[in-house]
C-alpha atoms as a PDB file:
ATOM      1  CA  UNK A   1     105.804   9.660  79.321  1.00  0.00           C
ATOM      2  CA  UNK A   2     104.747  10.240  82.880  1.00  0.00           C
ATOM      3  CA  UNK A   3     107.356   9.892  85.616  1.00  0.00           C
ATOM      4  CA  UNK A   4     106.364   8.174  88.930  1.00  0.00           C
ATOM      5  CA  UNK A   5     107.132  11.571  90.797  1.00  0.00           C
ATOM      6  CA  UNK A   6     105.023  13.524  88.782  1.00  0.00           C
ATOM      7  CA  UNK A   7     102.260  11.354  88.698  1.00  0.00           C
ATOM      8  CA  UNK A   8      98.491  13.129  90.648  1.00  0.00           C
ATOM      9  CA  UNK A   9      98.094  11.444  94.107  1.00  0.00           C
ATOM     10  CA  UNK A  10      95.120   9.695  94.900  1.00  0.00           C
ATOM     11  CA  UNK A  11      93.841  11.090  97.635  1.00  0.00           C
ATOM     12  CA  UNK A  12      90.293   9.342  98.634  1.00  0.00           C
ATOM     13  CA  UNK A  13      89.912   5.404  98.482  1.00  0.00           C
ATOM     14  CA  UNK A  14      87.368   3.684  96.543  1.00  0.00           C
ATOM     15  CA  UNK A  15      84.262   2.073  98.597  1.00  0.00           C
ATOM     16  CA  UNK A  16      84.547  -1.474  99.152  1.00  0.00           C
ATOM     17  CA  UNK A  17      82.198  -3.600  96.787  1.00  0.00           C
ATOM     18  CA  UNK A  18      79.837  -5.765  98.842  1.00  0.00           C
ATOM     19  CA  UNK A  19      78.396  -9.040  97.949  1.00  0.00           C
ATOM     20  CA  UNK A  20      80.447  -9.592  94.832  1.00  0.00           C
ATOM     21  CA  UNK A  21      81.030 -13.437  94.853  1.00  0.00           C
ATOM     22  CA  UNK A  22      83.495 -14.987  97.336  1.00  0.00           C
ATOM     23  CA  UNK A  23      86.960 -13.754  95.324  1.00  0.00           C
ATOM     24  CA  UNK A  24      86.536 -10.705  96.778  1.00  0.00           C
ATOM     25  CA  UNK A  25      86.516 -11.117 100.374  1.00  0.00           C
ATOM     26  CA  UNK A  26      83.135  -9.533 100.834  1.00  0.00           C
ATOM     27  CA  UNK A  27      80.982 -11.894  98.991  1.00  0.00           C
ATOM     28  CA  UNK A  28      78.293 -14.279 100.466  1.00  0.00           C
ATOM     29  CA  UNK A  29      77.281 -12.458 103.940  1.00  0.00           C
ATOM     30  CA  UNK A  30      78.641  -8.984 102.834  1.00  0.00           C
ATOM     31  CA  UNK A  31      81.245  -8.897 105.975  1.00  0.00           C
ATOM     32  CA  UNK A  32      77.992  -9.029 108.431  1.00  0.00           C
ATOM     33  CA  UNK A  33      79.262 -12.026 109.892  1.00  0.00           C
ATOM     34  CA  UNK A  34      75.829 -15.166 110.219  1.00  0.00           C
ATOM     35  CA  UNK A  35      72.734 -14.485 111.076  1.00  0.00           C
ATOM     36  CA  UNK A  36      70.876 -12.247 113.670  1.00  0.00           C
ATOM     37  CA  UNK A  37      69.520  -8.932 113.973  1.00  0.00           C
ATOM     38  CA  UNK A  38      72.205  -6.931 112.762  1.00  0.00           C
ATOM     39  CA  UNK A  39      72.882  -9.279 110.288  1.00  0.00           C
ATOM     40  CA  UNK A  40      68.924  -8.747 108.461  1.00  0.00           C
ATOM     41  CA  UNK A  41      68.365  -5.035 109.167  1.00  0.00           C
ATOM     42  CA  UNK A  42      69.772  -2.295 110.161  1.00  0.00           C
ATOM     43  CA  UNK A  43      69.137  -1.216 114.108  1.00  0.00           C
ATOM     44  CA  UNK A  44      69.100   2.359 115.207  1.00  0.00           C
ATOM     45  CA  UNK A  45      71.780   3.518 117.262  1.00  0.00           C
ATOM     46  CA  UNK A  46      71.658   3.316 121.088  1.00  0.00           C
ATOM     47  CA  UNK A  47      69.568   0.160 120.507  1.00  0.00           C
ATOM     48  CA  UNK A  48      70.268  -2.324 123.321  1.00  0.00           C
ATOM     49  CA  UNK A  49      68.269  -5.414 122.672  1.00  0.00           C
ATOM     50  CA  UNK A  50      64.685  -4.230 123.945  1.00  0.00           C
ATOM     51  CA  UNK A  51      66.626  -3.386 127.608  1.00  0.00           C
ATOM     52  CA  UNK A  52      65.757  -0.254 128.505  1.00  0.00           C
ATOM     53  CA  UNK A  53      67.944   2.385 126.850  1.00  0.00           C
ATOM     54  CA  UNK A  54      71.263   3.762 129.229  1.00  0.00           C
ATOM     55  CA  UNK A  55      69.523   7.311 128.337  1.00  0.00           C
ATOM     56  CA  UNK A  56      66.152   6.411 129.717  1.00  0.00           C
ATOM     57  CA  UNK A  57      67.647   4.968 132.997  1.00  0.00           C
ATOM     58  CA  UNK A  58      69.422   8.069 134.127  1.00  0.00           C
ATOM     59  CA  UNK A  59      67.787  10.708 135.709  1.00  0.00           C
ATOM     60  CA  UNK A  60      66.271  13.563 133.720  1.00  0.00           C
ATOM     61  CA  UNK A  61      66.545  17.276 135.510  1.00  0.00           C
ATOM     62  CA  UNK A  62      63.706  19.771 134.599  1.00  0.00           C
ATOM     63  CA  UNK A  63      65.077  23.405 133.448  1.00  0.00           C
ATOM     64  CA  UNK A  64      67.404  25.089 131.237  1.00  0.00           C
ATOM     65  CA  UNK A  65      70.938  24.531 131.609  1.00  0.00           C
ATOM     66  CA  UNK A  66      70.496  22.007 134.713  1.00  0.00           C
ATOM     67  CA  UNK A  67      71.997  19.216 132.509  1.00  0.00           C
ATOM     68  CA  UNK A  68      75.407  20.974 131.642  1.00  0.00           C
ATOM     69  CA  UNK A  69      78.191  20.051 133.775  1.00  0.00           C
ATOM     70  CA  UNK A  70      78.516  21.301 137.106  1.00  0.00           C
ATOM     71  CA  UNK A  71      82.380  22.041 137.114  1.00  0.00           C
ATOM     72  CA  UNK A  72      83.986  25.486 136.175  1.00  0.00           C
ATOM     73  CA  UNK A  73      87.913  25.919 134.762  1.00  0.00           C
ATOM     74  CA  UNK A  74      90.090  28.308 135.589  1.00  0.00           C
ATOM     75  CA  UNK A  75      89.641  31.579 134.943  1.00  0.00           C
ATOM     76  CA  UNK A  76      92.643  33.748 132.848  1.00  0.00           C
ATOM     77  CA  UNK A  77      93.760  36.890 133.281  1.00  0.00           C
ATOM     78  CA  UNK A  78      96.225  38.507 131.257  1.00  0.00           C
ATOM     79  CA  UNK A  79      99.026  41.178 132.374  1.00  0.00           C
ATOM     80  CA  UNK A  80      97.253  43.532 129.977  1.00  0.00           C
ATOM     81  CA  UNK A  81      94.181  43.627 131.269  1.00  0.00           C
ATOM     82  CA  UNK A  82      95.832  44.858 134.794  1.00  0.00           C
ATOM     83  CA  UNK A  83      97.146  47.821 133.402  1.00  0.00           C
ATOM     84  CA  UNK A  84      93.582  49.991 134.407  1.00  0.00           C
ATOM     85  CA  UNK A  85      94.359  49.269 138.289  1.00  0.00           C
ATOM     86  CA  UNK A  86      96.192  51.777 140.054  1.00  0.00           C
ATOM     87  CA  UNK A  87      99.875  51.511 141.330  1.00  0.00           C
ATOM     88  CA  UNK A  88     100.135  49.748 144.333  1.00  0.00           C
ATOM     89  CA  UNK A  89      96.847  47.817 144.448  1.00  0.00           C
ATOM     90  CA  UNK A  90      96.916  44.524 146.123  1.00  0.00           C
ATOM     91  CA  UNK A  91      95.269  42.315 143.157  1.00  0.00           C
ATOM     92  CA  UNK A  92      92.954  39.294 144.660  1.00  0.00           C
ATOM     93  CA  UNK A  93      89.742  38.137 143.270  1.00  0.00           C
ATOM     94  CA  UNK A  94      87.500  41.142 144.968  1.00  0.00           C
ATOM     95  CA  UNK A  95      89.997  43.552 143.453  1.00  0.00           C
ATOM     96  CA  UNK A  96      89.346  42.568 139.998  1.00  0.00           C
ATOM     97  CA  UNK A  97      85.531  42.043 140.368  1.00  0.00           C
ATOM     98  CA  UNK A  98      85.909  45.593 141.667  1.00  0.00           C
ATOM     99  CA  UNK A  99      87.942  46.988 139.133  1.00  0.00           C
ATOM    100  CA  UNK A 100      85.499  44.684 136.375  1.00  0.00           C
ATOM    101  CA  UNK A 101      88.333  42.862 135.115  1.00  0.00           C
ATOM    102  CA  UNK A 102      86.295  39.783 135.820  1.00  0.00           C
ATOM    103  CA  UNK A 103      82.308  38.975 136.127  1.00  0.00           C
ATOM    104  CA  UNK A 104      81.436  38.078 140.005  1.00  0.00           C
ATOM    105  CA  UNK A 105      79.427  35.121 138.572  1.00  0.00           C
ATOM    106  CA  UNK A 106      82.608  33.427 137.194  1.00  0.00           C
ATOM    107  CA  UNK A 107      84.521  34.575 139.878  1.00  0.00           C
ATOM    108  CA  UNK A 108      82.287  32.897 142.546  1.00  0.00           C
ATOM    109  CA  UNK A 109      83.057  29.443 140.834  1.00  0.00           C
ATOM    110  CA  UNK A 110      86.497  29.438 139.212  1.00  0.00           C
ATOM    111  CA  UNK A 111      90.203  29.587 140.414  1.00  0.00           C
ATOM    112  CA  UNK A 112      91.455  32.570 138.944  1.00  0.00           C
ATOM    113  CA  UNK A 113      95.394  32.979 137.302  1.00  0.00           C
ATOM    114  CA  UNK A 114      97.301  35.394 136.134  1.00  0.00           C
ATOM    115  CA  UNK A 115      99.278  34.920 132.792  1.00  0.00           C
ATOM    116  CA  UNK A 116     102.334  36.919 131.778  1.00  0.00           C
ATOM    117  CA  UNK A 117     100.524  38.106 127.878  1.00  0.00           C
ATOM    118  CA  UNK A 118     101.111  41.562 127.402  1.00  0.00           C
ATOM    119  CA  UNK A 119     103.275  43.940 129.214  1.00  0.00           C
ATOM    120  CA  UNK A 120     102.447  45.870 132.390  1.00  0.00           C
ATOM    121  CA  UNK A 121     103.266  49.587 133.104  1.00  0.00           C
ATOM    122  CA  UNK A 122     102.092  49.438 136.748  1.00  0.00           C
ATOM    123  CA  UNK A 123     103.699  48.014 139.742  1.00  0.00           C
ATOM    124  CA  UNK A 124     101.241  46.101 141.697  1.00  0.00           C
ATOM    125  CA  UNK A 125     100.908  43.584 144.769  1.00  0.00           C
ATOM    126  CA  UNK A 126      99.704  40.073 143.109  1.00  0.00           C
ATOM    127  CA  UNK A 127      98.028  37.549 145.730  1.00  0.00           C
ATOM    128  CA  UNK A 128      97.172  35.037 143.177  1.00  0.00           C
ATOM    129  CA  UNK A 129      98.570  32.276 141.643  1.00  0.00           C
ATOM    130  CA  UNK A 130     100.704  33.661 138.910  1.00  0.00           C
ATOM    131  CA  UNK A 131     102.628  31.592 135.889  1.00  0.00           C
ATOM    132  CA  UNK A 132     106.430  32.134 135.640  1.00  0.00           C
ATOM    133  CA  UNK A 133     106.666  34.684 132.393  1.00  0.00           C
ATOM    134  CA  UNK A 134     104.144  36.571 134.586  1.00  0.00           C
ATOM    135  CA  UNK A 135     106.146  36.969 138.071  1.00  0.00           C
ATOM    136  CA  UNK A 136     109.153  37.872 136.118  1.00  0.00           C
ATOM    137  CA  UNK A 137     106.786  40.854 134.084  1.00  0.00           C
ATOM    138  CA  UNK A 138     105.220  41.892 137.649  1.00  0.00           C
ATOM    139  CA  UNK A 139     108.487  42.089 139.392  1.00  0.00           C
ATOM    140  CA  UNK A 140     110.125  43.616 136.371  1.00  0.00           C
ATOM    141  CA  UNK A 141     107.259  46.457 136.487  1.00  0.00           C
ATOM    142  CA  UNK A 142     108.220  47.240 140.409  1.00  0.00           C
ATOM    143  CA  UNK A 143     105.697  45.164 141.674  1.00  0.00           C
ATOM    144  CA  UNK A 144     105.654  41.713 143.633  1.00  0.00           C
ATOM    145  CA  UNK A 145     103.978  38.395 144.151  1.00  0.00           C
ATOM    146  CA  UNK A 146     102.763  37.607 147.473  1.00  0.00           C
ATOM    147  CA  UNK A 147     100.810  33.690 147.530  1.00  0.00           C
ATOM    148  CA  UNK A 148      98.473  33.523 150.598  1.00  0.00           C
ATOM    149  CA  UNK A 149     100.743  30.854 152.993  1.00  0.00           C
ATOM    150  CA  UNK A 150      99.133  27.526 152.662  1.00  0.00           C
ATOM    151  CA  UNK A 151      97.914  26.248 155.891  1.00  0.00           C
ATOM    152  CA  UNK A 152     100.218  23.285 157.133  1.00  0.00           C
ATOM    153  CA  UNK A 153      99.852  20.636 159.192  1.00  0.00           C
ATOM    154  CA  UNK A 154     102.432  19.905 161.750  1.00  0.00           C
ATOM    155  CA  UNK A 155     103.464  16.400 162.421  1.00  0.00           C
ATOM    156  CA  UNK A 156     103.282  16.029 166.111  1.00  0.00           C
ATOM    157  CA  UNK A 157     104.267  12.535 167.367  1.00  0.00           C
ATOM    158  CA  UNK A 158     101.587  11.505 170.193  1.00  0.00           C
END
């Protein structure tokens, strides 16, 4: 005799019966609610009632790619990949497109930050925005972080 521990789950549900008399909860109008459109035939999907479609009322833009989004992410750079620059460099975006740690078509677009994965072996001058495990690497190499000073505005009264 079976124990209700070692019993086989179940794991998928069976499909609800529809139209099977009114016991059921699914008998009569099969759960399509009373009359209409929906409730004959089945309507394709985007169908808005003979309005015209969202899709056809926005703009189309001829060409490949014009479509895709217009907004770029951040680009990541990773201690490891610094390691080919030479000791002392000040790192900013030029730097790396120079050194082709990154693509200038991404750079052009993106923020770019460094990330503290991997180890470096090269003390370096960072000017970009760095995460925390990454400072503490970079200073711990003999290198530092410099940020660019954010320009402030002072609060004169007139």
């Amino acid at each position: 005799m079976n124990k209700l521990q070692t019993l086989a789950k179940i794991v998928s549900k069976k499909q609800r019966r529809l139209g099977r008399g009114g016991g059921s909860g699914r008998g009569k109008t099969s759960g399509r609610g009373t009359k209409g459109q929906k409730a004959r035939g089945s309507i394709r999907t985007g169908f808005e009632g003979g309005q015209l479609p969202l899709i056809k009322r926005l703009p189309l833009y001829r060409g490949r790619g014009r479509n895709k989004s217009q907004t770029k992410g951040n680009l990541i750079v990773n201690l490891k990949h610094l390691n080919i620059l030479p000791a002392q460099t000040e790192v900013t975006i030029e730097t790396l497109v120079k050194h082709k740690v990154l693509r200038i078509e991404e750079a052009a677009h993106s923020w770019v930050k460094i990330l503290g994965e991997g180890d470096l072996k090269v003390a370096l001058i960072v000017r970009l925005p760095t995460s925390k495990s990454a400072r503490v690497k970079i200073e711990r190499a003999g290198g530092k972080v410099e940020l660019p000073q954010a320009k402030t505005v002072s609060s004169k009264k007139h």
